[in-house]
C-alpha atoms as a PDB file:
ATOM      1  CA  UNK A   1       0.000   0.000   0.000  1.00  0.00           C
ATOM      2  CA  UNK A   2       1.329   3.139  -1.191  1.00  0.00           C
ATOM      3  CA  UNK A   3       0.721   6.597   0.487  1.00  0.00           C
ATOM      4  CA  UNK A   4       0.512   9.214  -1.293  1.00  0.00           C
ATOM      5  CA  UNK A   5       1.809  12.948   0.516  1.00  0.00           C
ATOM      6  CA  UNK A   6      -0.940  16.001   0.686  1.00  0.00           C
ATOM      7  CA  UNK A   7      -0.446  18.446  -2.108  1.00  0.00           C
ATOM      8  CA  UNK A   8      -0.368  20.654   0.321  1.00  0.00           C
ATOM      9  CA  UNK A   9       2.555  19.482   2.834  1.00  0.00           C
ATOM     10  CA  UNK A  10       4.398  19.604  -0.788  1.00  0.00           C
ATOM     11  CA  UNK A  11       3.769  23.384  -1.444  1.00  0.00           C
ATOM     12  CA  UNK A  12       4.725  23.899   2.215  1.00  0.00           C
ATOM     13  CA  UNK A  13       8.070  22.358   1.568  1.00  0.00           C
ATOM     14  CA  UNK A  14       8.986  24.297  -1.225  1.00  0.00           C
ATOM     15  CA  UNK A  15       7.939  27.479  -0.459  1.00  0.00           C
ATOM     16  CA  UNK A  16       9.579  27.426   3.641  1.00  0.00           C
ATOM     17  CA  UNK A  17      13.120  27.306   1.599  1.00  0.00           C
ATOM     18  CA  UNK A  18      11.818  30.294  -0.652  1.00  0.00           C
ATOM     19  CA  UNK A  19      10.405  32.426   2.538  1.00  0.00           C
ATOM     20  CA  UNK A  20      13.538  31.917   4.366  1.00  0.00           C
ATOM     21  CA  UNK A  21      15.948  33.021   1.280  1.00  0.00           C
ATOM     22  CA  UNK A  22      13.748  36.075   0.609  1.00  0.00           C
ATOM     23  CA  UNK A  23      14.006  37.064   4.240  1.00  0.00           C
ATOM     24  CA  UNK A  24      17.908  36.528   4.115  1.00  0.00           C
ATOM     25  CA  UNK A  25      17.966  38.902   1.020  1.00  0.00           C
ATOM     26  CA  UNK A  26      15.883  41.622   2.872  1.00  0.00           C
ATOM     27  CA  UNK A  27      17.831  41.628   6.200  1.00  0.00           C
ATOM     28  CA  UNK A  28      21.410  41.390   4.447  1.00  0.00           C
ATOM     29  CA  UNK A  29      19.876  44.701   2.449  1.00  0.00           C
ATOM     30  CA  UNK A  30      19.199  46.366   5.013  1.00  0.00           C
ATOM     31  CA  UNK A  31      21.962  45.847   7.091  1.00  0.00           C
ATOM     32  CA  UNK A  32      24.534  46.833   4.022  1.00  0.00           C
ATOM     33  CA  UNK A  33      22.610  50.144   3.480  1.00  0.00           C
ATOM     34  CA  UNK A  34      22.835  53.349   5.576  1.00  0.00           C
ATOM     35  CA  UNK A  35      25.547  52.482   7.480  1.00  0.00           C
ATOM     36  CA  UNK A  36      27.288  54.770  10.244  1.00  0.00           C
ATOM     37  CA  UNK A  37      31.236  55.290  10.571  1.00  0.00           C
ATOM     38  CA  UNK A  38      31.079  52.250  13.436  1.00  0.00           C
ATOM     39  CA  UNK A  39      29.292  49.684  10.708  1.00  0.00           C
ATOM     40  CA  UNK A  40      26.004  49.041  12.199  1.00  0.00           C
ATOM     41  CA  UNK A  41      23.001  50.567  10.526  1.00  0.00           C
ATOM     42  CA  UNK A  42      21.552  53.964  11.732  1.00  0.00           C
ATOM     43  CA  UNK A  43      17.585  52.447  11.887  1.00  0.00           C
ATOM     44  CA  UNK A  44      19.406  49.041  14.111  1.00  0.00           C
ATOM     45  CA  UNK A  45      20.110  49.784  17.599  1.00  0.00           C
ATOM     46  CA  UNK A  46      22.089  46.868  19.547  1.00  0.00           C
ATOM     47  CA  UNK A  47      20.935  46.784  23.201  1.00  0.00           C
ATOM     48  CA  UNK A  48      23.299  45.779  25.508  1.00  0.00           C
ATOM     49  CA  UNK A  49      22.550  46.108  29.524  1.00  0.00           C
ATOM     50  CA  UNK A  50      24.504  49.471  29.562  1.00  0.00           C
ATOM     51  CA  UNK A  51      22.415  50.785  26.646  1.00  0.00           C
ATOM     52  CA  UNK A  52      18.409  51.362  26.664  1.00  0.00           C
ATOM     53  CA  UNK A  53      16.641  52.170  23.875  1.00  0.00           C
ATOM     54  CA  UNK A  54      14.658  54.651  25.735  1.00  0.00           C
ATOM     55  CA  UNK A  55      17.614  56.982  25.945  1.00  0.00           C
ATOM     56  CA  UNK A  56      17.803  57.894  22.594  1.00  0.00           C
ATOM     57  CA  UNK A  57      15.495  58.433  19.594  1.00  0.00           C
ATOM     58  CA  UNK A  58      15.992  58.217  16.130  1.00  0.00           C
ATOM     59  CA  UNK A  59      15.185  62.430  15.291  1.00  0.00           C
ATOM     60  CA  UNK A  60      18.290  62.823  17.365  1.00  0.00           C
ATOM     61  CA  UNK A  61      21.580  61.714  15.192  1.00  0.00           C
ATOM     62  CA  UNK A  62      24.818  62.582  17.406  1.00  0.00           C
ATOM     63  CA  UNK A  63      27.813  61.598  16.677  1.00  0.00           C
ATOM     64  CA  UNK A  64      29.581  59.253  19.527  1.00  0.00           C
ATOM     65  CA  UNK A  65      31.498  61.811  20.881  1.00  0.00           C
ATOM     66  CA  UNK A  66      28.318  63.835  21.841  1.00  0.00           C
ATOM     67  CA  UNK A  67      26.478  60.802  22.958  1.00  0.00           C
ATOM     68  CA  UNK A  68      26.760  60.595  26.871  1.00  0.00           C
ATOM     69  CA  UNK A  69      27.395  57.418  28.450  1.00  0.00           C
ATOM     70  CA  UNK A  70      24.661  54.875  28.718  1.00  0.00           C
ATOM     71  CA  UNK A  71      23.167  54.177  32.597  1.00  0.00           C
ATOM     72  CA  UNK A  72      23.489  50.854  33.597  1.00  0.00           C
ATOM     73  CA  UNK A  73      20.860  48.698  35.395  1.00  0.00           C
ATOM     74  CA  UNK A  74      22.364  48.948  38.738  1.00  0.00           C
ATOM     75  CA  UNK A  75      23.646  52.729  38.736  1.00  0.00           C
ATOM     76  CA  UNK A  76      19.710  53.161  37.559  1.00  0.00           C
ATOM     77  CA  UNK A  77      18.202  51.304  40.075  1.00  0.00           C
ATOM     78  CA  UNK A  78      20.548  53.340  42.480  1.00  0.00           C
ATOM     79  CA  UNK A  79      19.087  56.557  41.526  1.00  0.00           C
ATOM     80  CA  UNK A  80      15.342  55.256  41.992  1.00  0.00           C
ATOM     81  CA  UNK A  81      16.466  54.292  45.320  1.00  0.00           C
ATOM     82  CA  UNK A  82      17.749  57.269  46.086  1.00  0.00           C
ATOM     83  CA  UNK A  83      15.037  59.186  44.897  1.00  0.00           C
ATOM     84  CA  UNK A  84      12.542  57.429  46.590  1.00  0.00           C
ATOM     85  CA  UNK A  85      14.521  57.341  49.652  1.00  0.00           C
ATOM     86  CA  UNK A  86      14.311  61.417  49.078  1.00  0.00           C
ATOM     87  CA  UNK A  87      11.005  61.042  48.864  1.00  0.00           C
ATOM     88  CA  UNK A  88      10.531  59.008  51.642  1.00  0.00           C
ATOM     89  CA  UNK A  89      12.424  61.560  54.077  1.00  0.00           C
ATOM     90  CA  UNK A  90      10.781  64.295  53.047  1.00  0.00           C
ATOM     91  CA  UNK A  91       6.961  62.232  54.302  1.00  0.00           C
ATOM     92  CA  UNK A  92       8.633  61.467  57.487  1.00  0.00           C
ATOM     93  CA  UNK A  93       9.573  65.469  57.940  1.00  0.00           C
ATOM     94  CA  UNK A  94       6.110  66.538  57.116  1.00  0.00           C
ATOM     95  CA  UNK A  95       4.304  63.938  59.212  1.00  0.00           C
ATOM     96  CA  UNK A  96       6.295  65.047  62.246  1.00  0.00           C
ATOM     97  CA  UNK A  97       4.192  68.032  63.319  1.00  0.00           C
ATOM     98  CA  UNK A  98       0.815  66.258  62.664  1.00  0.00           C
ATOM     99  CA  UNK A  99      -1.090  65.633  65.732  1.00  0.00           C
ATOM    100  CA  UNK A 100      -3.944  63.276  65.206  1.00  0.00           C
ATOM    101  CA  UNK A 101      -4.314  60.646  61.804  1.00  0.00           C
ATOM    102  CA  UNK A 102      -3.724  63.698  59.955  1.00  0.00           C
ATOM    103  CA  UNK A 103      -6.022  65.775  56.916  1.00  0.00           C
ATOM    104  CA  UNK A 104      -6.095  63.608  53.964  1.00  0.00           C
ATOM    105  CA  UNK A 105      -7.101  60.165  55.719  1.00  0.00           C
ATOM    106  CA  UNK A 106     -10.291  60.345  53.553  1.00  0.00           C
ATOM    107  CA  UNK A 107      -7.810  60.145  50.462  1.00  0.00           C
ATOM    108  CA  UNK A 108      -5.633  56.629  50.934  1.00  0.00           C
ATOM    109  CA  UNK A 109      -6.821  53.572  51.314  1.00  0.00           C
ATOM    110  CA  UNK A 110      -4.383  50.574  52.007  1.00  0.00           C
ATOM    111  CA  UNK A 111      -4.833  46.860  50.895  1.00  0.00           C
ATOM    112  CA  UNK A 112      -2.428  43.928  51.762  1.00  0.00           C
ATOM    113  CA  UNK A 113      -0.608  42.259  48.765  1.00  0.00           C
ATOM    114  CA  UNK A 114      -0.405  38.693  48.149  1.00  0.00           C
ATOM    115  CA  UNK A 115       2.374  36.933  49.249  1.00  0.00           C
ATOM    116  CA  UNK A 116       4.693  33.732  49.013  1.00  0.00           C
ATOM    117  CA  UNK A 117       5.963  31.644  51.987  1.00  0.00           C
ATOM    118  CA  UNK A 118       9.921  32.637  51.131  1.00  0.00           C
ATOM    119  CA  UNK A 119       8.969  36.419  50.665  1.00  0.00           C
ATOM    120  CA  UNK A 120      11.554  38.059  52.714  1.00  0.00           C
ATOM    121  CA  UNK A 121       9.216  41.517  53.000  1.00  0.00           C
ATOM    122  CA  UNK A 122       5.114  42.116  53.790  1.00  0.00           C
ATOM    123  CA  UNK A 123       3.654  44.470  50.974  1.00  0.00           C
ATOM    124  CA  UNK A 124       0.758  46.731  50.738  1.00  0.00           C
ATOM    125  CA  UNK A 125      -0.502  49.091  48.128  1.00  0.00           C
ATOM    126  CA  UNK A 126      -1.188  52.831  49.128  1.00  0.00           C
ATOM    127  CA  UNK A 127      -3.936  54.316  47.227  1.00  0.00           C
ATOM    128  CA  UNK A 128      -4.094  58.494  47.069  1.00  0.00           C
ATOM    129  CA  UNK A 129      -6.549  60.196  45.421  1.00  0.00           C
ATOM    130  CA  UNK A 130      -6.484  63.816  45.164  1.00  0.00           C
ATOM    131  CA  UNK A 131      -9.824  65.496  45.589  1.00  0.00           C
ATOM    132  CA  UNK A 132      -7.876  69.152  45.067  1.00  0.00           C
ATOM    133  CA  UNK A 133      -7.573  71.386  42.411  1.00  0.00           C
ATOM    134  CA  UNK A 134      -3.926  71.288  42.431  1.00  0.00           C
ATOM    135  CA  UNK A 135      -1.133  68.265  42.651  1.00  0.00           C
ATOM    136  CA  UNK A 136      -0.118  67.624  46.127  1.00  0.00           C
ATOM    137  CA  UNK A 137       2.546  66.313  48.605  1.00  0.00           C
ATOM    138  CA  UNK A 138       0.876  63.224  50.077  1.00  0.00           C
ATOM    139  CA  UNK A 139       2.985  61.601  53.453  1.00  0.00           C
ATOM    140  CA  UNK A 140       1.166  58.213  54.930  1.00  0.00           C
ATOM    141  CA  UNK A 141       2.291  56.093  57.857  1.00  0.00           C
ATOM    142  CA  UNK A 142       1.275  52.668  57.671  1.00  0.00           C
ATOM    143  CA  UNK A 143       1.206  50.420  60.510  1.00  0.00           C
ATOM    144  CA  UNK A 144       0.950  46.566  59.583  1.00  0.00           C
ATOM    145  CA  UNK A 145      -0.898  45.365  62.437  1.00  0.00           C
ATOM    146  CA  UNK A 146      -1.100  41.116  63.355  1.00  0.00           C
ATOM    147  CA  UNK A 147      -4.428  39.468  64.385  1.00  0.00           C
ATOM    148  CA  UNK A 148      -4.123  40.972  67.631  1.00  0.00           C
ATOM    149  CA  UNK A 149      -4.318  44.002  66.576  1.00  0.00           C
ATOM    150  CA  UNK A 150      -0.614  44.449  67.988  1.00  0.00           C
ATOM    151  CA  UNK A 151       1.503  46.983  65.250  1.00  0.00           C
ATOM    152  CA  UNK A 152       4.187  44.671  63.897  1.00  0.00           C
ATOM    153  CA  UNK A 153       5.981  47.476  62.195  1.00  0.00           C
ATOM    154  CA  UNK A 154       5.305  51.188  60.642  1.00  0.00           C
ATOM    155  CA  UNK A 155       6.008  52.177  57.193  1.00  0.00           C
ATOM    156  CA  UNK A 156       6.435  55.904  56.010  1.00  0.00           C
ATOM    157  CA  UNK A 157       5.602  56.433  52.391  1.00  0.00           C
ATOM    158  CA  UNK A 158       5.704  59.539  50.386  1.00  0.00           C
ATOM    159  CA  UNK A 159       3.791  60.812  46.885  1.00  0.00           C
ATOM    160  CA  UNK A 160       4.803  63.445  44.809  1.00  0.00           C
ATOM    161  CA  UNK A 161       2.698  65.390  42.779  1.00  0.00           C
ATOM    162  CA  UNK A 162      -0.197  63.479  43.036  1.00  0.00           C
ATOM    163  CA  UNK A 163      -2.109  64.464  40.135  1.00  0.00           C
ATOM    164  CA  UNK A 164      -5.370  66.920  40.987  1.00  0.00           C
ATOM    165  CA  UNK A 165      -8.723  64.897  40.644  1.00  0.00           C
ATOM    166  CA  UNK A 166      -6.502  61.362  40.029  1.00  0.00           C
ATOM    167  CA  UNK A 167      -5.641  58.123  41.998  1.00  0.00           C
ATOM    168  CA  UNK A 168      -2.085  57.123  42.168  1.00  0.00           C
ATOM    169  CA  UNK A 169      -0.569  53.855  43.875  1.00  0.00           C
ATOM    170  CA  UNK A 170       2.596  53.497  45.598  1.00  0.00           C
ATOM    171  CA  UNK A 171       4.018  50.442  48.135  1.00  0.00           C
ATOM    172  CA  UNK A 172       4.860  50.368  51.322  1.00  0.00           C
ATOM    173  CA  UNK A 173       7.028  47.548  52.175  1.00  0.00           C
ATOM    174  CA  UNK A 174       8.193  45.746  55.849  1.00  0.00           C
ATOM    175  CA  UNK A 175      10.587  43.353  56.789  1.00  0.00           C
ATOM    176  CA  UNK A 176       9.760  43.365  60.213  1.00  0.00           C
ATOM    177  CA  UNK A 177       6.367  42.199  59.180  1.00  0.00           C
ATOM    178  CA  UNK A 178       7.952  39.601  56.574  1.00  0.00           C
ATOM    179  CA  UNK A 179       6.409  35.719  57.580  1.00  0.00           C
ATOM    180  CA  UNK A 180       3.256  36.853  59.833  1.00  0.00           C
ATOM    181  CA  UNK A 181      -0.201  37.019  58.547  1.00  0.00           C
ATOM    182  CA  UNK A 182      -0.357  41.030  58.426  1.00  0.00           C
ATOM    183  CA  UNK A 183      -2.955  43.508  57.982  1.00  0.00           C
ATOM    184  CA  UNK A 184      -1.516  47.022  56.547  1.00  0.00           C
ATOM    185  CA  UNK A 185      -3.841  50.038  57.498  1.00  0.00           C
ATOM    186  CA  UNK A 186      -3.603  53.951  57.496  1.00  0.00           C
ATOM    187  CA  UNK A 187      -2.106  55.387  60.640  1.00  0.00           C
ATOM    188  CA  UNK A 188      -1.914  59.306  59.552  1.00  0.00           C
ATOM    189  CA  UNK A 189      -1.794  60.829  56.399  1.00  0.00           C
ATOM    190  CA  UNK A 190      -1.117  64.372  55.072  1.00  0.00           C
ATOM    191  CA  UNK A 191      -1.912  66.272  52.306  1.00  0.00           C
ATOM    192  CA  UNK A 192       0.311  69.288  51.698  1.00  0.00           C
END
C-alpha cells in the first residue's frame, strides 16, 4: 500500500526554503545600506545592559562623541532608590508636626498584597486620590498590624505630585512584618 503525501505538505516544503531566502535577502539589504562610521546601521540599535533604547530616539543623530554614556541597570536602580529614599524623608519630615491621623485620611486607602511563603518583606498598596484642584505632597504612615491588633511594624511612604482629581498607587514595604499574617492600614496621612 502506497501513500501518497498532501499536495499541500508539498507546497509547504517548497515554499519554507523560498520564505527563508527572501528574508535573508531583505535583512542582508538592510543591514549593508545606511551604514554609520562604526558599521552598524543607523535604523538598528544593539541593546546591551549598559544601553536602553529609551535613551535615545531616532530624530536625534549625534555623533559618539556627543552621545553621553549609557546608565546601567544597577547605577539606575541606584538613583530610583535614592530618589525614593528622598522622597521618603521628606513624608517622614512633614508627618512630624501632625497631631492626630492627619487631613487627607479620607484620600488613601491601604490593601495587603499577596504573598509567598519565602517572601523576605510584607507588601501593601497605598492608594491616594487627590480630591484638590492642584497636585499635592501626600505623606502616609502605615502600621501593619497582626491578628491581635498588635503593630508589627510602621512604614512611612511619600507621593509626589499626586495628580489633581486622580488616583495614584505606591508600596509600602516591611521586613519586620515579613512571615506573619499582616494587615496594613492607614495610621496618619497628610496632604500638603
Amino acid at each position: 500500500m502506497s501513500v501518497k503525501a498532501h499536495p499541500l505538505s508539498r507546497r509547504a516544503r517548497v515554499l519554507v526554503p523560498a520564505v527563508a531566502a527572501a528574508l535573508l535577502a531583505a535583512t542582508t539589504a538592510a543591514c549593508d545600506s545606511d551604514t554609520t562610521s562604526e558599521g552598524t546601521s543607523s535604523s538598528v540599535r544593539t541593546l546591551t545592559p549598559e544601553h536602553s533604547e529609551h535613551e535615545e530616539s531616532p530624530s536625534q543623530e549625534q555623533s559618539p562623541d556627543a552621545q553621553q554614556s549609557p546608565r546601567t541597570q544597577q547605577s539606575f536602580a541606584a538613583s530610583v532608590s535614592a530618589e525614593t529614599e528622598r522622597v521618603r524623608q521628606e513624608a517622614v519630615k512633614r508627618l512630624e508636626g501632625v497631631e492626630g491621623r492627619g487631613n487627607a485620611v479620607a484620600d488613601v486607602s491601604v490593601s495587603g498584597l499577596p504573598i509567598a511563603a519565602s517572601e523576605e518583606v510584607r507588601s501593601a498598596r497605598v492608594r491616594v486620590t487627590n480630591p484638590t484642584d492642584e497636585p499635592a505632597f501626600y505623606a502616609v504612615k502605615v502600621e501593619f498590624v497582626d491578628a491581635e491588633d498588635k503593630v508589627l511594624d510602621t512604614v512611612v511612604v511619600g507621593v509626589e505630585d499626586a495628580p489633581p482629581g486622580r488616583t495614584v498607587d505606591a508600596q509600602a514595604n516591611s521586613r519586620k512584618a515579613a512571615g506573619v499574617k499582616t494587615f496594613p492600614r492607614v495610621a496618619q496621612a497628610e496632604r500638603g
